[in-house]
N, C-alpha and C. Protein backbone atom coordinates (compact mmCIF):
# COMPACT_ATOMS: atom_id res chain seq x y z
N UNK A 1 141.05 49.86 90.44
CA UNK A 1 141.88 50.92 89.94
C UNK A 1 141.10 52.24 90.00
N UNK A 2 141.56 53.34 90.74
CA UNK A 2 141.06 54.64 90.93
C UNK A 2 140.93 55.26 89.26
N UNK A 3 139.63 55.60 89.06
CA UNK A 3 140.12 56.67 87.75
C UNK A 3 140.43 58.08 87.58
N UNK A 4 141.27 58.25 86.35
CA UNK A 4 141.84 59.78 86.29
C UNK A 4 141.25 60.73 86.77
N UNK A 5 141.40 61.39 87.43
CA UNK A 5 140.86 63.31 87.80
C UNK A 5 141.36 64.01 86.59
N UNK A 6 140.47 65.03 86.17
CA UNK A 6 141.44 66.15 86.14
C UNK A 6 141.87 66.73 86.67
N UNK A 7 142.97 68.03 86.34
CA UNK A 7 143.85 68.74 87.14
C UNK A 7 142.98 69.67 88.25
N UNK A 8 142.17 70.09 87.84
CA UNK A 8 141.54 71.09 88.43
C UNK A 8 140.03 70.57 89.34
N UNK A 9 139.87 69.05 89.12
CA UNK A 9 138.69 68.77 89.97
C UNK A 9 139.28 68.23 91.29
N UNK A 10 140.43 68.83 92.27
CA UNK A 10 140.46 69.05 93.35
C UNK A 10 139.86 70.21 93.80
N UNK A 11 139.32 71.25 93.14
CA UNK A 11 138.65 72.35 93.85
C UNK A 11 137.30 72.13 93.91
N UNK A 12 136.73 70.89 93.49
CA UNK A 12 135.19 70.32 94.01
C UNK A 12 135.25 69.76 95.23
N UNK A 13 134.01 69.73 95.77
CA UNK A 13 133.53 69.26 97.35
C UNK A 13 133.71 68.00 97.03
N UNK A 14 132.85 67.71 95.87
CA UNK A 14 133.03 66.35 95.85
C UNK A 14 133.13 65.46 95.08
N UNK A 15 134.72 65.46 94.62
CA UNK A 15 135.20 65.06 93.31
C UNK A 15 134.90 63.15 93.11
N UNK A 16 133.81 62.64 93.45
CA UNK A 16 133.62 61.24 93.35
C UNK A 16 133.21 60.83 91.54
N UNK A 17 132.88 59.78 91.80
CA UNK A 17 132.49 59.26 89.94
C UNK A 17 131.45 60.55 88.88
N UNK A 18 132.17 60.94 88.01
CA UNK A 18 131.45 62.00 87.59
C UNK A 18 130.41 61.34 86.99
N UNK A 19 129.27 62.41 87.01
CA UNK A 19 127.84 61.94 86.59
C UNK A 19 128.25 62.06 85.00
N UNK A 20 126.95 61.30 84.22
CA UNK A 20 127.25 61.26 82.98
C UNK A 20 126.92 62.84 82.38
N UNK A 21 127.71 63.28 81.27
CA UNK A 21 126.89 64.55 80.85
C UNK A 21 126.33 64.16 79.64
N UNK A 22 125.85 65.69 79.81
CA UNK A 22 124.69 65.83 78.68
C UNK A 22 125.17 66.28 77.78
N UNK A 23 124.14 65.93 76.53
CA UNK A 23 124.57 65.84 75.16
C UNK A 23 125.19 67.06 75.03
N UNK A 24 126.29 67.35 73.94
CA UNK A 24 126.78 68.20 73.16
C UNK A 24 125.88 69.41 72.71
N UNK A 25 124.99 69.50 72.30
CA UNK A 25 124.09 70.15 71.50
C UNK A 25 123.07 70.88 72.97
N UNK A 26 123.02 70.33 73.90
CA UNK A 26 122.52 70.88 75.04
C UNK A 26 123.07 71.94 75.67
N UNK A 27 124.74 71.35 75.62
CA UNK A 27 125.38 72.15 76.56
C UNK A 27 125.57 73.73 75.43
N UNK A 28 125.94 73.23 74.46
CA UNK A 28 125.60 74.33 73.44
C UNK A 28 124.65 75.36 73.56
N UNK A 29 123.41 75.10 73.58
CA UNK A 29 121.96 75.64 73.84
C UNK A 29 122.25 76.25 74.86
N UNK A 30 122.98 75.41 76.05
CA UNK A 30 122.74 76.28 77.62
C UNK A 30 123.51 77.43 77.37
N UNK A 31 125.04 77.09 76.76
CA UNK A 31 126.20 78.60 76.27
C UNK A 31 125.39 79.55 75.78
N UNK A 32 124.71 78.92 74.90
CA UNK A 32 123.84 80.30 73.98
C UNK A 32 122.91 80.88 74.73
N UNK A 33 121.72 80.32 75.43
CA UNK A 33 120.76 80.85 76.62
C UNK A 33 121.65 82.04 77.57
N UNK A 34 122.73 81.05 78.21
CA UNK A 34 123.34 82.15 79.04
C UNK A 34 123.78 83.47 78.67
N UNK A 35 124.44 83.63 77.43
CA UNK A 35 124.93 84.61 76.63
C UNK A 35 123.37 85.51 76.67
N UNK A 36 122.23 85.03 76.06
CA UNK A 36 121.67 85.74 75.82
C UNK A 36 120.79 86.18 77.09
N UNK A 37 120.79 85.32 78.35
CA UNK A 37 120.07 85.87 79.05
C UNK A 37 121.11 86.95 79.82
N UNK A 38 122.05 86.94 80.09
CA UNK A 38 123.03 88.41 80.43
C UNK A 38 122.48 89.48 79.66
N UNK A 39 122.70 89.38 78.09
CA UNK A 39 122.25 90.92 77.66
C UNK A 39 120.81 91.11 77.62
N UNK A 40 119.85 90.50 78.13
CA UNK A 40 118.60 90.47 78.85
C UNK A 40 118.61 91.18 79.74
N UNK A 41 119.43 90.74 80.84
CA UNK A 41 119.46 91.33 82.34
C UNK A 41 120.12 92.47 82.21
N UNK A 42 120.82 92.64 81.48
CA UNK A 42 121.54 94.09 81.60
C UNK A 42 120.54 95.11 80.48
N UNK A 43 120.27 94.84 79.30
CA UNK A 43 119.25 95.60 78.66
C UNK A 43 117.53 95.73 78.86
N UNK A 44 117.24 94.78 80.00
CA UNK A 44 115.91 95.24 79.74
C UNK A 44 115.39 94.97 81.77
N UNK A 45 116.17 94.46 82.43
CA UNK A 45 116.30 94.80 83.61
C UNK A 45 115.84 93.61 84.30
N UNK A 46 116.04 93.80 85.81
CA UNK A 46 115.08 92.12 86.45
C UNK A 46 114.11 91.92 86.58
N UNK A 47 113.18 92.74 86.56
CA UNK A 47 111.73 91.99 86.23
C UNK A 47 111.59 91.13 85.09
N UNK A 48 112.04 91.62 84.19
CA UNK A 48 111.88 90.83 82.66
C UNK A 48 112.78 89.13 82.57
N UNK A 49 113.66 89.54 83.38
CA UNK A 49 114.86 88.17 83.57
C UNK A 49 114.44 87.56 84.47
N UNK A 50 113.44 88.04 85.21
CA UNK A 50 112.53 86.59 86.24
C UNK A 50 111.81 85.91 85.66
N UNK A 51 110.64 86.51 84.82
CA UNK A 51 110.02 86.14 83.99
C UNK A 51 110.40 85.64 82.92
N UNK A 52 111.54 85.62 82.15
CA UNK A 52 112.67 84.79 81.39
C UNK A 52 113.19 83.42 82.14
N UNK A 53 113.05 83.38 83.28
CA UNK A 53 113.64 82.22 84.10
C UNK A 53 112.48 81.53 84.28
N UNK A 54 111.48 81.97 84.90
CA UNK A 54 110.60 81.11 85.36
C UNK A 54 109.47 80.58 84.36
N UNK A 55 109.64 80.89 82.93
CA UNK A 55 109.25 80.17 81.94
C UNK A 55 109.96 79.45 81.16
N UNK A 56 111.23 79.42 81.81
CA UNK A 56 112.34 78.51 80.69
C UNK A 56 112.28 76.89 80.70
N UNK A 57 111.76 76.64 79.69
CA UNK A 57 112.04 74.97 79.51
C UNK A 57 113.34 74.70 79.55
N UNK A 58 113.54 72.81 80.08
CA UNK A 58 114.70 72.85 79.63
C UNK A 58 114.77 72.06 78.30
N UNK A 59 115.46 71.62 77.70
CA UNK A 59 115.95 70.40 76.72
C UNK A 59 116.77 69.55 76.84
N UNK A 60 116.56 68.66 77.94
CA UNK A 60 117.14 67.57 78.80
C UNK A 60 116.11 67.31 79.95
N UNK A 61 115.44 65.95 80.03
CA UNK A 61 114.89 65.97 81.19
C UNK A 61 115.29 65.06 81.81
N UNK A 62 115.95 65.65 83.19
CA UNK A 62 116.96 64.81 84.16
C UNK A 62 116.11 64.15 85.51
N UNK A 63 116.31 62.99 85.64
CA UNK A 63 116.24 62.71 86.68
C UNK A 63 117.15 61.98 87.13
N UNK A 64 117.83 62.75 87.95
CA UNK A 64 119.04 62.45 88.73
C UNK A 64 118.65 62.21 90.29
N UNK A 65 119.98 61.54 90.94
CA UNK A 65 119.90 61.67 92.00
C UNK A 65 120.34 62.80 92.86
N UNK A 66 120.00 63.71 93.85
CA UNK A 66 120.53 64.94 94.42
C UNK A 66 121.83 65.19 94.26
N UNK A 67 123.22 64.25 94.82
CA UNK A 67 123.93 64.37 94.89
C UNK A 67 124.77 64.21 93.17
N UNK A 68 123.96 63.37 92.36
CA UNK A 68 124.59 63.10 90.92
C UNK A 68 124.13 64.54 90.41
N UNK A 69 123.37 65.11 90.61
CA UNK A 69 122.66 66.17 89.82
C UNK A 69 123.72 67.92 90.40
N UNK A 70 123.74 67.55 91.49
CA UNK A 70 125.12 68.55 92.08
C UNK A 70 126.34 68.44 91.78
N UNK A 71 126.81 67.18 91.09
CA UNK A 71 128.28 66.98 90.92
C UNK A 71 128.05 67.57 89.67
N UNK A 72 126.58 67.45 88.54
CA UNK A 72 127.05 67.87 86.88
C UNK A 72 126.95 69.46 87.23
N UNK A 73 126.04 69.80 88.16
CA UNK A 73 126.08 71.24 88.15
C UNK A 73 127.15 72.07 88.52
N UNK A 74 128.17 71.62 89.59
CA UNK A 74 129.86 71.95 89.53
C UNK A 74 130.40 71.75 88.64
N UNK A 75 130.51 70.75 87.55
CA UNK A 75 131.25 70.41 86.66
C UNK A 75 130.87 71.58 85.47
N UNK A 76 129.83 71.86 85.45
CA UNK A 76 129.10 73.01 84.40
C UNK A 76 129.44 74.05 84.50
N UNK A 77 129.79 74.79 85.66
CA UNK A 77 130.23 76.43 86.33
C UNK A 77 130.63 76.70 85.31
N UNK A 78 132.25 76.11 84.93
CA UNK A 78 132.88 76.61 84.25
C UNK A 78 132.54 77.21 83.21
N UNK A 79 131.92 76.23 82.32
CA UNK A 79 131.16 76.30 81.04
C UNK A 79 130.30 77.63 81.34
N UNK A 80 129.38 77.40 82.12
CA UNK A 80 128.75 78.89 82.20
C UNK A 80 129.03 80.24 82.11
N UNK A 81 129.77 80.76 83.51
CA UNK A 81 131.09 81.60 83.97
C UNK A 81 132.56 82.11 82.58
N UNK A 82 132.05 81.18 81.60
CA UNK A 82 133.36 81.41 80.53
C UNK A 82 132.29 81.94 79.68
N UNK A 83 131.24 81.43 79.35
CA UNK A 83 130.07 82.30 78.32
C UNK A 83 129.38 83.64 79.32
N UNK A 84 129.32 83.39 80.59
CA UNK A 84 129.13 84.65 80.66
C UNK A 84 130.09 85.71 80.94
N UNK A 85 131.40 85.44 80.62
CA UNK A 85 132.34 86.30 80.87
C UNK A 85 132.81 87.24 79.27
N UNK A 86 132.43 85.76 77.76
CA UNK A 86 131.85 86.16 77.21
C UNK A 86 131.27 87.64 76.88
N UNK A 87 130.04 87.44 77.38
CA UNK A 87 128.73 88.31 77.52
C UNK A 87 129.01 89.49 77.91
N UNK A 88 129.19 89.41 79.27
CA UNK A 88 129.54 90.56 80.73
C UNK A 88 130.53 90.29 81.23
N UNK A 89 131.38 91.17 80.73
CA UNK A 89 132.87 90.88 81.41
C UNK A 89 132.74 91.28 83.08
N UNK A 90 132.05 92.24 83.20
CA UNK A 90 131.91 92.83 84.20
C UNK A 90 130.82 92.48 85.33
N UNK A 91 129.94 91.35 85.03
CA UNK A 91 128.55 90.99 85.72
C UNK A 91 129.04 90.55 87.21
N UNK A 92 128.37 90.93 87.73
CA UNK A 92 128.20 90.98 89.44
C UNK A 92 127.26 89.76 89.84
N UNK A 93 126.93 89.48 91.03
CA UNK A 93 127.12 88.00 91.73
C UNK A 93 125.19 87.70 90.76
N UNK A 94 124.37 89.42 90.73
CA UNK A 94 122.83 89.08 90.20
C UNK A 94 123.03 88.54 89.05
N UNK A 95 124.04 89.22 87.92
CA UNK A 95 124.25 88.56 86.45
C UNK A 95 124.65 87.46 86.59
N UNK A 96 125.85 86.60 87.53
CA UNK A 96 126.28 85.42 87.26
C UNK A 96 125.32 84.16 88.15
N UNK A 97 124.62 84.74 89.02
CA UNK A 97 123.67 83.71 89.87
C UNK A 97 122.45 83.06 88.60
N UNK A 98 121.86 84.31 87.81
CA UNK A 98 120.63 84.31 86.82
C UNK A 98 121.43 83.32 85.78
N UNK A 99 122.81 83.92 85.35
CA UNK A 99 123.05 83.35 84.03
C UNK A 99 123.15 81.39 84.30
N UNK A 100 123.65 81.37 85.78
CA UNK A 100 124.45 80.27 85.81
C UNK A 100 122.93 78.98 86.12
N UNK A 101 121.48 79.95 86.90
CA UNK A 101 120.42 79.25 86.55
C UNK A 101 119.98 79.04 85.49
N UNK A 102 120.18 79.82 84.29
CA UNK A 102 119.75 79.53 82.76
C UNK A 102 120.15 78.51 82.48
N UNK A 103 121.61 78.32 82.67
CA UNK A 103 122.35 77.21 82.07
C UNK A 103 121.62 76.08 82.59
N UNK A 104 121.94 76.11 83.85
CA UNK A 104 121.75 74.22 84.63
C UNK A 104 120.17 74.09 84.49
N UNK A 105 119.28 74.83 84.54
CA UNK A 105 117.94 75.12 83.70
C UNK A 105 117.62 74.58 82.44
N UNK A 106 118.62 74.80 81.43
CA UNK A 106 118.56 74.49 80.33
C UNK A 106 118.78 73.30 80.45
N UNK A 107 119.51 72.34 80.76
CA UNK A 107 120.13 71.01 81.44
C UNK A 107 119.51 70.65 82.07
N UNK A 108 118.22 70.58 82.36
CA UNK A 108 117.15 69.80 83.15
C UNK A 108 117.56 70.20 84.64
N UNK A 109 118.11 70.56 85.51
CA UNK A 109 118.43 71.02 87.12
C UNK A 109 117.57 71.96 87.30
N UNK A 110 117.08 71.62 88.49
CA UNK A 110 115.83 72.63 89.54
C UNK A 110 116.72 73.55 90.15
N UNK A 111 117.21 74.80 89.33
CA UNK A 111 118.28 75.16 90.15
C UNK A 111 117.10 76.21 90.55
N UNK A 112 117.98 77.60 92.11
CA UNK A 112 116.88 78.56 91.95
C UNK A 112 118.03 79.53 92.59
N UNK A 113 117.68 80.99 91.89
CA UNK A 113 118.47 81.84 92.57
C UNK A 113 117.94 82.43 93.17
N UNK A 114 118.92 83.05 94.37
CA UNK A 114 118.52 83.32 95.84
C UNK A 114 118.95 85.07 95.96
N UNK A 115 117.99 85.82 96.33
CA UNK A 115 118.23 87.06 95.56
C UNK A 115 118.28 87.23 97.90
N UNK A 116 119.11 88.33 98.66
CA UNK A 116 119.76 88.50 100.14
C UNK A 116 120.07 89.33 100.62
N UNK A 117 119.60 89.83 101.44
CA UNK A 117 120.12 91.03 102.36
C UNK A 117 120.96 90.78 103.68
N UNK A 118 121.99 91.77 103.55
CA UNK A 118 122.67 91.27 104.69
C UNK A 118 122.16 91.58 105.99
N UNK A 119 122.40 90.57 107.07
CA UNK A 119 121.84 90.26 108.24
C UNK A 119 122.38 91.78 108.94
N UNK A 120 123.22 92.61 109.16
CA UNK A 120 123.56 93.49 109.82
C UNK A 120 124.20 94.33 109.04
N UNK A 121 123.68 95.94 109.52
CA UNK A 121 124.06 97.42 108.60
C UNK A 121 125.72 97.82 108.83
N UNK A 122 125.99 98.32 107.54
CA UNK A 122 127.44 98.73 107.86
C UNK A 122 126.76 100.14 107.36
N UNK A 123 127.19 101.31 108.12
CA UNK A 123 126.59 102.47 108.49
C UNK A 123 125.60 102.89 108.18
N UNK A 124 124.50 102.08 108.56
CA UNK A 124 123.18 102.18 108.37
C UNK A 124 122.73 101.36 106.99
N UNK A 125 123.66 101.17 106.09
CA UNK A 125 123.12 100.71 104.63
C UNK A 125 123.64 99.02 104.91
N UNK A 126 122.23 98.09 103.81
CA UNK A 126 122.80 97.10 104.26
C UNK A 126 123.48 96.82 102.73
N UNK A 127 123.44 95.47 102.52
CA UNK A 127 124.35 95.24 100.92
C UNK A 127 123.28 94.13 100.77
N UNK A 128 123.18 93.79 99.55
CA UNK A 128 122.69 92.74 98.90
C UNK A 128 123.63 91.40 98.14
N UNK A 129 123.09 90.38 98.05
CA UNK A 129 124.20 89.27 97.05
C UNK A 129 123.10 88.34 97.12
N UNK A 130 123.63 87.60 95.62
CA UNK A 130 122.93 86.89 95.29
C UNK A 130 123.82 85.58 94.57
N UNK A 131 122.78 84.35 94.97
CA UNK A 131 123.50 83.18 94.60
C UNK A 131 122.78 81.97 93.99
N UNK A 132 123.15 80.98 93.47
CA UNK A 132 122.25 79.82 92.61
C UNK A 132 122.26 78.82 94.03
N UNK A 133 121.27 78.22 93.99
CA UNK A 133 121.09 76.69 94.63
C UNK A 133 120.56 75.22 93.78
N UNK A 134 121.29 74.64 94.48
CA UNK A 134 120.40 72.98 93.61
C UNK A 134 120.59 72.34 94.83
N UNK A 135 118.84 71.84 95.33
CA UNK A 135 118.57 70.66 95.99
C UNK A 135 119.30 71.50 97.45
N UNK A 136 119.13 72.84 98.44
CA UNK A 136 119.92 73.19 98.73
C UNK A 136 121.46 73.50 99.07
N UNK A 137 122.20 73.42 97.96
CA UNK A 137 123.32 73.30 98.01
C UNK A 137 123.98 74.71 97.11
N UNK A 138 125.09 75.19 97.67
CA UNK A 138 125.22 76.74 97.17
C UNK A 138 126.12 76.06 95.57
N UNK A 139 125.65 76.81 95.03
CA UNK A 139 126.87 76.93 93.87
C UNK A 139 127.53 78.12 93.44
N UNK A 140 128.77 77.71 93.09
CA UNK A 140 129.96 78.66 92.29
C UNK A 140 129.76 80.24 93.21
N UNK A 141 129.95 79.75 94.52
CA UNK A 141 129.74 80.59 95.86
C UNK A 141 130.13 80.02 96.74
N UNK A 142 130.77 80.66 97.95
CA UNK A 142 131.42 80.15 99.20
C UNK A 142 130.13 79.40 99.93
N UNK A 143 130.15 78.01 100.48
CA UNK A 143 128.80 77.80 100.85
C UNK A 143 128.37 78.31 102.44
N UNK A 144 129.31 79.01 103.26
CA UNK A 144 128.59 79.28 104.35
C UNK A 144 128.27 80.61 103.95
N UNK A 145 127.75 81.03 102.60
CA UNK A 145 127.21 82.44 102.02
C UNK A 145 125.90 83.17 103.15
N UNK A 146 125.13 81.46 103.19
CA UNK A 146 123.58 82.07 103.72
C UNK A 146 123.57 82.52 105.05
N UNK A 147 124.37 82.23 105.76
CA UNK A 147 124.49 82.62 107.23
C UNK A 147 124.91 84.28 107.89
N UNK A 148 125.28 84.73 106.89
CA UNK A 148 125.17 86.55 106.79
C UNK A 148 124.10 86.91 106.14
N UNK A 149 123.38 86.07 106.04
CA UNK A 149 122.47 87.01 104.36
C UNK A 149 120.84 86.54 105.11
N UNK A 150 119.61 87.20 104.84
CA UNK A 150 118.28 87.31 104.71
C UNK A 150 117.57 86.93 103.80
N UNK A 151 116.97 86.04 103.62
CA UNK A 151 116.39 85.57 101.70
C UNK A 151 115.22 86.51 101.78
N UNK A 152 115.40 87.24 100.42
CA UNK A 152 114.41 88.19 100.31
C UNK A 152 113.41 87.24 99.21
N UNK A 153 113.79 86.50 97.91
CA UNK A 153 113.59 86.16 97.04
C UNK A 153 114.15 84.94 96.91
N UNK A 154 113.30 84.21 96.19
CA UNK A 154 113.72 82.94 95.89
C UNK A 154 112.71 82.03 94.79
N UNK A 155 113.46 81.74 93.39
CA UNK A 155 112.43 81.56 92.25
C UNK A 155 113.70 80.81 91.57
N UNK A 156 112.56 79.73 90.85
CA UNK A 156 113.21 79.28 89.40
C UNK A 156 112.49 78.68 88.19
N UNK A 157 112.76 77.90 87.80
CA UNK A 157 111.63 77.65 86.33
C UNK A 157 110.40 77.13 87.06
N UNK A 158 109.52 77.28 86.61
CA UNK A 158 108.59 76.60 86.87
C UNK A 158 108.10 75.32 86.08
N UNK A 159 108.87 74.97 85.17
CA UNK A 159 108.91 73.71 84.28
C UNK A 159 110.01 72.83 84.32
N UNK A 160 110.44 73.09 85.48
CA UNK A 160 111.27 72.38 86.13
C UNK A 160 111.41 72.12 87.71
N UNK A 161 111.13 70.89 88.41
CA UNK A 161 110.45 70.91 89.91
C UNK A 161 111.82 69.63 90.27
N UNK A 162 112.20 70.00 91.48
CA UNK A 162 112.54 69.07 92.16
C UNK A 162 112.08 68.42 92.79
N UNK A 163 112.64 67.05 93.25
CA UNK A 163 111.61 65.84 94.12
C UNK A 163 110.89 66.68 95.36
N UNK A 164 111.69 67.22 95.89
CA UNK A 164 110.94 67.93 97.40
C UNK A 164 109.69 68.89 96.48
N UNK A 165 110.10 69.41 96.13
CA UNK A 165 108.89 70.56 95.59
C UNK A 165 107.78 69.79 94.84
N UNK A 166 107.77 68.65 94.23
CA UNK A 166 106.48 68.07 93.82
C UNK A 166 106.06 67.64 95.45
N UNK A 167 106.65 66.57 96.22
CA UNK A 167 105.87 66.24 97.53
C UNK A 167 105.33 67.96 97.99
N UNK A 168 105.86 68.90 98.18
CA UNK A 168 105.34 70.05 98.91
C UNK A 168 103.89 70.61 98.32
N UNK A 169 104.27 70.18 96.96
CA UNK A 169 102.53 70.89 96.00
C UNK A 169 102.01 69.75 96.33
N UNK A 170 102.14 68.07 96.93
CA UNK A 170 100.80 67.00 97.24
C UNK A 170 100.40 67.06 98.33
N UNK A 171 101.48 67.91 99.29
CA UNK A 171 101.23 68.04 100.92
C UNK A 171 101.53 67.19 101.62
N UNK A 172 102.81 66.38 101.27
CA UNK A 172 103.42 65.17 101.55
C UNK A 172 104.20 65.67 102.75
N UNK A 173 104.88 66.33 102.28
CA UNK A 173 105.91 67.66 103.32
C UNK A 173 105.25 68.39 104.41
């Protein structure tokens, strides 16, 4: 017997057996982090909100499998995206890429946001955008995003490592 969907998890890639979530009191923590790391980023600027990210513990330590660990991080957007709308009604792709790494951050995920310049000038000026990844995979973003864009930047907690990134610090990779 197939089990229930919800209404709205046809707009996932890949609406298969949802991973288990995390506790109540986590996802809580992550609402509140996000909230507060927006009026971070908007009051005290991005240097300070990198350095807010890349010391953030989480309070959940996940070890998932790539693809289980990408299905909770779609399932989470929402949750995020509604506290930071919350926050910054108005936040642009840098506020919602940072906020939406706080969250899945907070939730044990190696997420990292990807700070981009676009590949070609529209009258001489180029544009910038920015987006979250887990395990390379785009989130709560169109995923053929990277194929116009230049990675200028690319960071996330540092108390939080994915499987590839521990083999890369043993030199396995």
């Amino acid at each position: 017997m197939k089990s229930p969907t919800a209404d709205w998890e046809f707009l996932l890639w890949d609406p298969g057996p949802a991973p288990p979530r995390p506790p109540r009191r986590a996802r809580l923590l992550a609402a509140a982090r996000t909230v507060r790391a927006a009026r971070l980023l908007r009051r005290r600027g991005w240097p300070e909100a990198q350095r807010h990210l890349r010391a953030l513990r989480p309070t959940v330590r996940r070890q998932t499998e790539q693809a289980q660990a990408i299905g909770l991080a779609r399932r989470e957007v929402p949750a995020c995206l509604t506290a930071l709308r919350l926050a910054d009604p108005e936040a642009l792709c840098l506020a919602r890429s940072y906020a939406l790494a706080v969250h899945l951050t907070t939730l044990g995920l190696p997420v990292e946001v990807v700070v981009a310049r676009q590949r070609s000038s529209i009258g001489g000026r180029f544009a910038c955008h920015a987006w979250a990844e887990l395990h390379g995979e785009v989130l709560a973003d169109i995923p053929g995003v990277r194929t116009g864009f230049t990675v200028l930047q690319r960071f996330g907690s540092e108390h939080v490592r994915g499987r590839e990134d521990v083999r890369s610090v043993r030199g396995v990779v």
